[in-house]
Protein backbone atom coordinates (compact mmCIF):
# COMPACT_ATOMS: atom_id res chain seq x y z
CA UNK A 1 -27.54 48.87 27.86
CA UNK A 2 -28.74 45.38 28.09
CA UNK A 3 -26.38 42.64 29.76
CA UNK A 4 -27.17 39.09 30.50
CA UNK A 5 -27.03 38.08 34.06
CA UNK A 6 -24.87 35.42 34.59
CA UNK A 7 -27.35 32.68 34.67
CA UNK A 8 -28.24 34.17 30.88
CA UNK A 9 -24.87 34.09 29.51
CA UNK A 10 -24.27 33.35 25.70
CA UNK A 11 -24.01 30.01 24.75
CA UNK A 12 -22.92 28.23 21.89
CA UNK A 13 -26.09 26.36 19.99
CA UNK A 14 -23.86 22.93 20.39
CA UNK A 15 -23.60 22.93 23.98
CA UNK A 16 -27.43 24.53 24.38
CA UNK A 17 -28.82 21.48 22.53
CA UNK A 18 -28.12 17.90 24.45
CA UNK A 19 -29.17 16.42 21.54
CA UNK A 20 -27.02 17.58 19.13
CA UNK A 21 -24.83 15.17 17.25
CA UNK A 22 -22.35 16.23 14.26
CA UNK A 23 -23.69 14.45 10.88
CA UNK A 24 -21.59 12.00 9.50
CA UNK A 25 -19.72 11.94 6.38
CA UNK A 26 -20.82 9.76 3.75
CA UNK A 27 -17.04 8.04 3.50
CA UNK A 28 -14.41 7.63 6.08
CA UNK A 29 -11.47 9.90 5.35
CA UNK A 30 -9.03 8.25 3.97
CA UNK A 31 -5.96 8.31 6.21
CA UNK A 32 -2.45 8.92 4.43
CA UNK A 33 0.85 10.47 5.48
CA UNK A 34 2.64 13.02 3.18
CA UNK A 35 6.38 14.03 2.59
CA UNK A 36 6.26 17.15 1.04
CA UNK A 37 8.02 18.99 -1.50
CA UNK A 38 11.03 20.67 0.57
CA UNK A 39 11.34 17.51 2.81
CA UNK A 40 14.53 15.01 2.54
CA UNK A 41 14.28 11.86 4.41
CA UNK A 42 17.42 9.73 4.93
CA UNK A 43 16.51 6.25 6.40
CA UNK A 44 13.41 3.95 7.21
CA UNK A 45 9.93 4.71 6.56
CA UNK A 46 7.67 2.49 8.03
CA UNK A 47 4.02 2.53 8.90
CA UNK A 48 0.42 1.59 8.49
CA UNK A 49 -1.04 4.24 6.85
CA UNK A 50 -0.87 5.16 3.19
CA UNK A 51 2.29 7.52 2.02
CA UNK A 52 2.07 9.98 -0.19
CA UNK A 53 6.03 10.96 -1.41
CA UNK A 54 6.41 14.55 -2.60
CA UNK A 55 10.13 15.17 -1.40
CA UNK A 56 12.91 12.98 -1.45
CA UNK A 57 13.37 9.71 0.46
CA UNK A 58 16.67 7.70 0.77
CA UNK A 59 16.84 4.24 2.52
CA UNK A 60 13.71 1.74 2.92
CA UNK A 61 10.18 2.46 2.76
CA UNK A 62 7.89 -0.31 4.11
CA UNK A 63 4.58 0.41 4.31
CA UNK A 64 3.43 -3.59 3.70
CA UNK A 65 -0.88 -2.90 4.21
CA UNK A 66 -1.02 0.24 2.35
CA UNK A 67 0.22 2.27 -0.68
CA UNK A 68 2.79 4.19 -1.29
CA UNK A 69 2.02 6.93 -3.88
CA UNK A 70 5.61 9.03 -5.40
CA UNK A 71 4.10 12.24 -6.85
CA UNK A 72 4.73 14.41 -9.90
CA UNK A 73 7.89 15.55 -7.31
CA UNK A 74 8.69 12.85 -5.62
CA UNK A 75 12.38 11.23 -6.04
CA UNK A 76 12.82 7.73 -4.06
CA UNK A 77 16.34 6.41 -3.62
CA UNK A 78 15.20 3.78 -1.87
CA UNK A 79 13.53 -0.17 -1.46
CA UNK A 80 9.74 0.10 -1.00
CA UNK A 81 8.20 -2.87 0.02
CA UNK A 82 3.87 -2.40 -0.15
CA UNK A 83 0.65 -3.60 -1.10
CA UNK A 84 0.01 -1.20 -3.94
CA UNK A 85 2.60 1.46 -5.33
CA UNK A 86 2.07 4.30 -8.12
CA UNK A 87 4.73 6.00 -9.60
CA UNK A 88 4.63 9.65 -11.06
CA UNK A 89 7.42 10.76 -10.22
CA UNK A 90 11.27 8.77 -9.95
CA UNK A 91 12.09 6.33 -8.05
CA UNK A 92 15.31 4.21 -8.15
CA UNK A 93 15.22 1.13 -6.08
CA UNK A 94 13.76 -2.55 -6.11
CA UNK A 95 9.94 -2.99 -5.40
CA UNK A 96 7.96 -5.45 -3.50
CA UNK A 97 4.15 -4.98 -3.98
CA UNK A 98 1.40 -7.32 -2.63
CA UNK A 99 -1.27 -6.49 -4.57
CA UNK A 100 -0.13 -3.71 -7.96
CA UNK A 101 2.21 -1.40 -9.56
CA UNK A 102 1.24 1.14 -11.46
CA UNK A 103 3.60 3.38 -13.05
CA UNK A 104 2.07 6.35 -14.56
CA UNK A 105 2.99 7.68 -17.95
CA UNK A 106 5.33 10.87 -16.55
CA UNK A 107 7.07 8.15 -13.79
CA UNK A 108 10.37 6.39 -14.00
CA UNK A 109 11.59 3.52 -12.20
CA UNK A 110 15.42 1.35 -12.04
CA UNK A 111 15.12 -1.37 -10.26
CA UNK A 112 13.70 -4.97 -9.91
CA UNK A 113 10.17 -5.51 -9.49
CA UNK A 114 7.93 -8.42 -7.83
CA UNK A 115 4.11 -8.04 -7.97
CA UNK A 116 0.83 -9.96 -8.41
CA UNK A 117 -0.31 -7.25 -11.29
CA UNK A 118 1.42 -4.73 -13.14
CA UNK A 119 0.66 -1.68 -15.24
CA UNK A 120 3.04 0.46 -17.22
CA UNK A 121 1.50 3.78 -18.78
CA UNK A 122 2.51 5.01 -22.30
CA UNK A 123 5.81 7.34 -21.96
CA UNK A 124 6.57 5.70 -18.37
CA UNK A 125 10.43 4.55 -18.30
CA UNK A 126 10.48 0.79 -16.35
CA UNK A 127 14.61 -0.44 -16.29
CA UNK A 128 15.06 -3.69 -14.35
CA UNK A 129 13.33 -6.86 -14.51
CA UNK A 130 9.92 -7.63 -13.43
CA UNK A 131 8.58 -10.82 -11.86
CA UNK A 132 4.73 -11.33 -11.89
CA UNK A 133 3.74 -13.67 -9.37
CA UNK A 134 0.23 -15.73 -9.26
CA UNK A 135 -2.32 -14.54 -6.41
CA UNK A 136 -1.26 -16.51 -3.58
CA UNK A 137 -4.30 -18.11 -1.32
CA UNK A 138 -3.96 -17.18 2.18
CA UNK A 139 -5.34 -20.28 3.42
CA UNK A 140 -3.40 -22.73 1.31
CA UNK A 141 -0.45 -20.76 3.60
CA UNK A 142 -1.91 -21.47 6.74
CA UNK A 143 -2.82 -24.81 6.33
CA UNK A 144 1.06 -25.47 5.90
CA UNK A 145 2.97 -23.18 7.53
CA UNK A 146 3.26 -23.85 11.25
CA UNK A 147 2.05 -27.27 11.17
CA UNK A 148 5.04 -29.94 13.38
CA UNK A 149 5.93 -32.93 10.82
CA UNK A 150 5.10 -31.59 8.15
CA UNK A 151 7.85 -32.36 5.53
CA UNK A 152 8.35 -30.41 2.20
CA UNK A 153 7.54 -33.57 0.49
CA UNK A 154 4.05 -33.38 2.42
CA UNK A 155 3.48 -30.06 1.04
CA UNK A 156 4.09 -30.74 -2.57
CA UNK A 157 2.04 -33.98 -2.56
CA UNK A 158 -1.13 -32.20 -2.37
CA UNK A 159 -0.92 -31.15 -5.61
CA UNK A 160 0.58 -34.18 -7.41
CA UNK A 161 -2.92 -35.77 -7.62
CA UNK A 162 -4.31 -33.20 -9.67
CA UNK A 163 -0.96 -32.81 -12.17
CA UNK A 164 -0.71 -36.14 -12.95
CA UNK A 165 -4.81 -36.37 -13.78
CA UNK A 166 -4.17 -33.79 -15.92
CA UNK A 167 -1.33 -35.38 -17.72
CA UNK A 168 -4.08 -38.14 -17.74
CA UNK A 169 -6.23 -36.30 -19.32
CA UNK A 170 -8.73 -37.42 -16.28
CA UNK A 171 -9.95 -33.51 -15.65
């Protein structure tokens, strides 16, 4: 029988060829956490990844860069506070979303809601009221917040200009 010598051993074709490199994928994965089905979580759930609910959560989720997905399973007794929330499943508790809620056409949800944009599918169940506020522009923020002397008055001026040309009829 043939039997390599030791300098002759079997090696794998990665470590054989320096110049190997593993090909990349065309899209980075996309990273999100998952409760699953049999799980029960009683408390906070914070992070910065995306959620994806299955189980059953009780308490606060805030996940404030990311979204926070309840599935077909899912049941949320809690306060989620995100950027972006869809709702197939049932979730009882007030929302706070950055950017959208989207609450799919087999999802229910009691509870208030604030958001920039909202969507409500045909045969979804929405009970509680629902404030839709305007985009809000990050610099605008900045520019005030932060600043030494600078009264509330200050801050509203800036805009008084502009309303009263209107009432003008100037613009």
């Amino acid at each position: 029988m043939l039997q390599p010598t030791d300098n002759q051993s079997p090696k794998s074709q990665f470590s054989s060829n320096p110049n190997f490199a593993p090909g990349k994928t065309l899209s980075s994965p996309v990273e999100q956490a998952t409760i699953g089905r049999s799980l029960v979580i009683k408390g906070e759930v914070s992070g910065a990844e995306s959620l994806y609910v299955d189980g059953r959560i009780e308490g606060i989720i805030n996940i404030a860069d990311n979204r926070v997905t309840v599935g077909r399973n899912g049941s949320v007794a809690a306060n989620i506070i995100a950027r972006e929330v869809v709702i197939m499943g049932k979730v009882q508790g007030n929302i706070q979303c950055s950017d959208r809620l989207d609450i799919r056409s087999e999802g229910s949800l009691t509870g208030d809601v604030v958001t920039q944009r909202i969507s409500v599918e045909d045969g979804a169940i929405l009970k509680g009221s629902v404030q839709v506020r305007a985009v809000e522009h990050k610099n605008e923020k900045q520019n005030t917040q932060g600043k030494p002397g600078v009264s509330e008055q200050a801050k509203t001026t800036t805009s008084e200009p502009r309303a009263a040309a209107v009432v003008a009829g100037n613009v």
